[in-house]
N, C-alpha and C. Protein backbone atom coordinates (compact mmCIF):
# COMPACT_ATOMS: atom_id res chain seq x y z
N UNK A 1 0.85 -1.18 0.00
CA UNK A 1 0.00 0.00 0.00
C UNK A 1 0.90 1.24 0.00
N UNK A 2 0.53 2.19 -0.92
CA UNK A 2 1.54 3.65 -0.95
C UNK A 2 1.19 3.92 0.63
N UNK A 3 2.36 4.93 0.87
CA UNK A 3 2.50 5.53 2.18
C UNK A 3 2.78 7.47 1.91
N UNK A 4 2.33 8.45 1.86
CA UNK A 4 2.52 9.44 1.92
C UNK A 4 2.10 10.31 3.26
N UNK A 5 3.27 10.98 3.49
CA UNK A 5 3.15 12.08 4.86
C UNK A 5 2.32 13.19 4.37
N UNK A 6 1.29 13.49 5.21
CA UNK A 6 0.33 14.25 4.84
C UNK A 6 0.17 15.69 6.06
N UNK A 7 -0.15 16.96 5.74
CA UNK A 7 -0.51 17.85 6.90
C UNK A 7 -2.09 17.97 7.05
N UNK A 8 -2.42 17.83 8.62
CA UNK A 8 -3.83 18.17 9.01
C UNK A 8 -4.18 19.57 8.82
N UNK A 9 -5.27 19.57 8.14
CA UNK A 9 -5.49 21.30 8.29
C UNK A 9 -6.83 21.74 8.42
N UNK A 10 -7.19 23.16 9.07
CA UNK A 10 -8.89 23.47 9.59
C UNK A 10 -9.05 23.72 7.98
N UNK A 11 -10.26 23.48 8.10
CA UNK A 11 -11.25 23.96 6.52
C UNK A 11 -12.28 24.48 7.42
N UNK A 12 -13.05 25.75 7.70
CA UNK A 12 -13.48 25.91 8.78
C UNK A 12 -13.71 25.35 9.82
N UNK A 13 -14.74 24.74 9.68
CA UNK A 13 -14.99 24.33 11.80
C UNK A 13 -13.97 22.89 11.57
N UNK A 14 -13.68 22.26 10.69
CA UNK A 14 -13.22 20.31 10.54
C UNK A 14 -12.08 20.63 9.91
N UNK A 15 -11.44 19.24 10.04
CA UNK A 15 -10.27 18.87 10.19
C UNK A 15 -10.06 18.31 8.15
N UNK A 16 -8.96 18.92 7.60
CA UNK A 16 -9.07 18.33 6.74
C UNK A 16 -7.36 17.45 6.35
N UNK A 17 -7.60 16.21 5.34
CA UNK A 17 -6.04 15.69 4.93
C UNK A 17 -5.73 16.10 3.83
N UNK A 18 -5.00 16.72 3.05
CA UNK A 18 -4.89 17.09 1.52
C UNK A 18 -3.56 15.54 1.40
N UNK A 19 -3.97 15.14 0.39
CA UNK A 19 -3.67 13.46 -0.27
C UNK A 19 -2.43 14.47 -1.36
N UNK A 20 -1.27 14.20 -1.26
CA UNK A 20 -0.74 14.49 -2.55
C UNK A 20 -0.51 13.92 -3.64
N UNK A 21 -0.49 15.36 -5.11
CA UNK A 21 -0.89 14.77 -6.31
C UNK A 21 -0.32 13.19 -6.70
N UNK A 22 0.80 13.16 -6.19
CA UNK A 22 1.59 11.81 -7.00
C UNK A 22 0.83 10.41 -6.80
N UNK A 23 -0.05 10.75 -4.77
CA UNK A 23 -0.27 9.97 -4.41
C UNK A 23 -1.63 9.59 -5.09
N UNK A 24 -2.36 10.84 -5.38
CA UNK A 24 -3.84 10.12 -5.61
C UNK A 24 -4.38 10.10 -7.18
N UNK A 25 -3.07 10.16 -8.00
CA UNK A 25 -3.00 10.17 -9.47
C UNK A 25 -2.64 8.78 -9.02
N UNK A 26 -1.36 8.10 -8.77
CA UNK A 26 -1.19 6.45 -9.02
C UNK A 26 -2.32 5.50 -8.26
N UNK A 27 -3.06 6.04 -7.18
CA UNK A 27 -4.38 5.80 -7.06
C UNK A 27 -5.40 5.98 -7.48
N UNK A 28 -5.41 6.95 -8.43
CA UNK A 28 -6.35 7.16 -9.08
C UNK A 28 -8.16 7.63 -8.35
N UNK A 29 -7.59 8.54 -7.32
CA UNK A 29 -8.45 9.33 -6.38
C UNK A 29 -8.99 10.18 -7.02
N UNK A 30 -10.70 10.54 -7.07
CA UNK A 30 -11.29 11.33 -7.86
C UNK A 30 -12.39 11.89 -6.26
N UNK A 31 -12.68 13.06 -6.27
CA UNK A 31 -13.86 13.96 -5.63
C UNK A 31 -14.79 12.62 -5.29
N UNK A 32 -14.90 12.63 -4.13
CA UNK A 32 -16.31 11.84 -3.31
C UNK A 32 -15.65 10.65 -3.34
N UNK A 33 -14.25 10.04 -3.67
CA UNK A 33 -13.93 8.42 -3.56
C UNK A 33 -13.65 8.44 -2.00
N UNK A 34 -14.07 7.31 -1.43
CA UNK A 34 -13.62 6.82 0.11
C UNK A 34 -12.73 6.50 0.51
N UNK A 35 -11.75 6.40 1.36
CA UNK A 35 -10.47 5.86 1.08
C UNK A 35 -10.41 5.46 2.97
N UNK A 36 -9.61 4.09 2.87
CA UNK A 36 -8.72 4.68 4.56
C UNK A 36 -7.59 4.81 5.05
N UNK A 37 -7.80 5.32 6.06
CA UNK A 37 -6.51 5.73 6.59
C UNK A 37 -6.03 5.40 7.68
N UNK A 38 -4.58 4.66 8.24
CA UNK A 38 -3.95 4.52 8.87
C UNK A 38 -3.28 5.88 9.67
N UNK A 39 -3.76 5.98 10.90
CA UNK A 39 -3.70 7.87 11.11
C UNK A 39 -2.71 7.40 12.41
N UNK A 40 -1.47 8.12 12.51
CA UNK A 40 -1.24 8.29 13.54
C UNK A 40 -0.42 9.75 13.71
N UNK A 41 0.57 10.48 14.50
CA UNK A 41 0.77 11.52 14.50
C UNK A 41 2.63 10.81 14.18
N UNK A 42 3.45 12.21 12.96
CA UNK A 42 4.86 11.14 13.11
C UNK A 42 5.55 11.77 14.21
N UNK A 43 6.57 10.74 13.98
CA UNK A 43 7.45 10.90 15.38
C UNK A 43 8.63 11.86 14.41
N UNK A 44 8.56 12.75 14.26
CA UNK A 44 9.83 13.56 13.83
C UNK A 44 10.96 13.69 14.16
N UNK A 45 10.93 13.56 15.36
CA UNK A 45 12.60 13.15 15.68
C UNK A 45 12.49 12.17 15.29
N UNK A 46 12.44 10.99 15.17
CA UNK A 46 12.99 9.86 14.80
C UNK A 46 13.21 9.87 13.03
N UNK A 47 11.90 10.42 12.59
CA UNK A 47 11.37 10.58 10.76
C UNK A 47 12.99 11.27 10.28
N UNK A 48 13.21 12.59 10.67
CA UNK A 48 13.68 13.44 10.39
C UNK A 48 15.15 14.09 10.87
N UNK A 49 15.44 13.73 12.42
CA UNK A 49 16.10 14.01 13.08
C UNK A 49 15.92 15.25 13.96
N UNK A 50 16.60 15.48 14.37
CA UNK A 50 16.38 17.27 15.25
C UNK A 50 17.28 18.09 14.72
N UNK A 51 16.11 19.12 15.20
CA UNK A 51 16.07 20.29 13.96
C UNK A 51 16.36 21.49 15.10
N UNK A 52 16.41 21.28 16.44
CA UNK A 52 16.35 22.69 17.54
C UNK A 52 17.18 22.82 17.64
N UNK A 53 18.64 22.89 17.04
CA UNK A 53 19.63 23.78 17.32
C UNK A 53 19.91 24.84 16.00
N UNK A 54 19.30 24.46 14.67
CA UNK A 54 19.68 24.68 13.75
C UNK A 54 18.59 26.42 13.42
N UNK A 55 19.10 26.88 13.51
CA UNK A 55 19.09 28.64 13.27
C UNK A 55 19.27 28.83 12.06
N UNK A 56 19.10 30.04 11.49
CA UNK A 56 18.98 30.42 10.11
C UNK A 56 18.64 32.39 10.58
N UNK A 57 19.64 33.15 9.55
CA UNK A 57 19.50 34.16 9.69
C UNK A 57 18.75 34.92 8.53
N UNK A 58 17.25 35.38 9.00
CA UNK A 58 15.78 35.61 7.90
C UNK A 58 16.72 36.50 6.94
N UNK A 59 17.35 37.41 7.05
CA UNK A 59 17.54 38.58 6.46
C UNK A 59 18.60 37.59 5.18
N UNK A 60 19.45 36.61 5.80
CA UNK A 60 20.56 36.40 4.47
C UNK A 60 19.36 35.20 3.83
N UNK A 61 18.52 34.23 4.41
CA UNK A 61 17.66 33.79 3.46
C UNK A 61 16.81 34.43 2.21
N UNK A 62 16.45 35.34 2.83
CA UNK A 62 15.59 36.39 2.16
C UNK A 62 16.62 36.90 0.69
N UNK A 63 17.67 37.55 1.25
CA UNK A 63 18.99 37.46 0.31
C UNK A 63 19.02 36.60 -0.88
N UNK A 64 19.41 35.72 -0.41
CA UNK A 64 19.92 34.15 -1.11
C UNK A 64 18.79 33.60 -1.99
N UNK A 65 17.33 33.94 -1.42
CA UNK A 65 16.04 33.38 -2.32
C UNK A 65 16.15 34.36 -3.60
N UNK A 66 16.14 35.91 -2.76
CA UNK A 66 16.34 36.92 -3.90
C UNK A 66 17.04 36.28 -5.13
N UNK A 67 18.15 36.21 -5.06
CA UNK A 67 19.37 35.99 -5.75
C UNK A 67 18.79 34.85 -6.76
N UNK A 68 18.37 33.65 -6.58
CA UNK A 68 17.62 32.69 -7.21
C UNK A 68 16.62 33.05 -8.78
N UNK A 69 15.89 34.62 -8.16
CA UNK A 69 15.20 34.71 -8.89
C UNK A 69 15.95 35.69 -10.11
């Protein structure tokens, strides 16, 4: 079964999952299909590693994105 990390988000008063494209094109997910879901919350430190020491200064990002464009 595909596995994609998904974000919870309000759509006013409820909770919604946005499915991404890759995922629900090779599924072939269309408006009103049912689907289920295996829900749990991830463990990010473990997924990802830790991320709380790592700083970033806005002003040279901001910079550096500039520069891109």
């Amino acid at each position: 079964m595909p596995r994609a990390l998904a974000r919870v988000r309000r759509w006013g008063r409820s909770l919604v999952i946005v499915v991404p494209d890759e995922l629900a094109k090779k599924l072939r997910l269309k408006p009103g299909d049912e689907v289920v879901l295996d829900v749990g919350p991830v463990e990010t430190e473990r997924t990802f590693g830790s991320m709380s020491d790592w700083r970033v200064d806005p002003q040279r990002l901001k910079d550096e994105l500039r520069e891109a464009w």
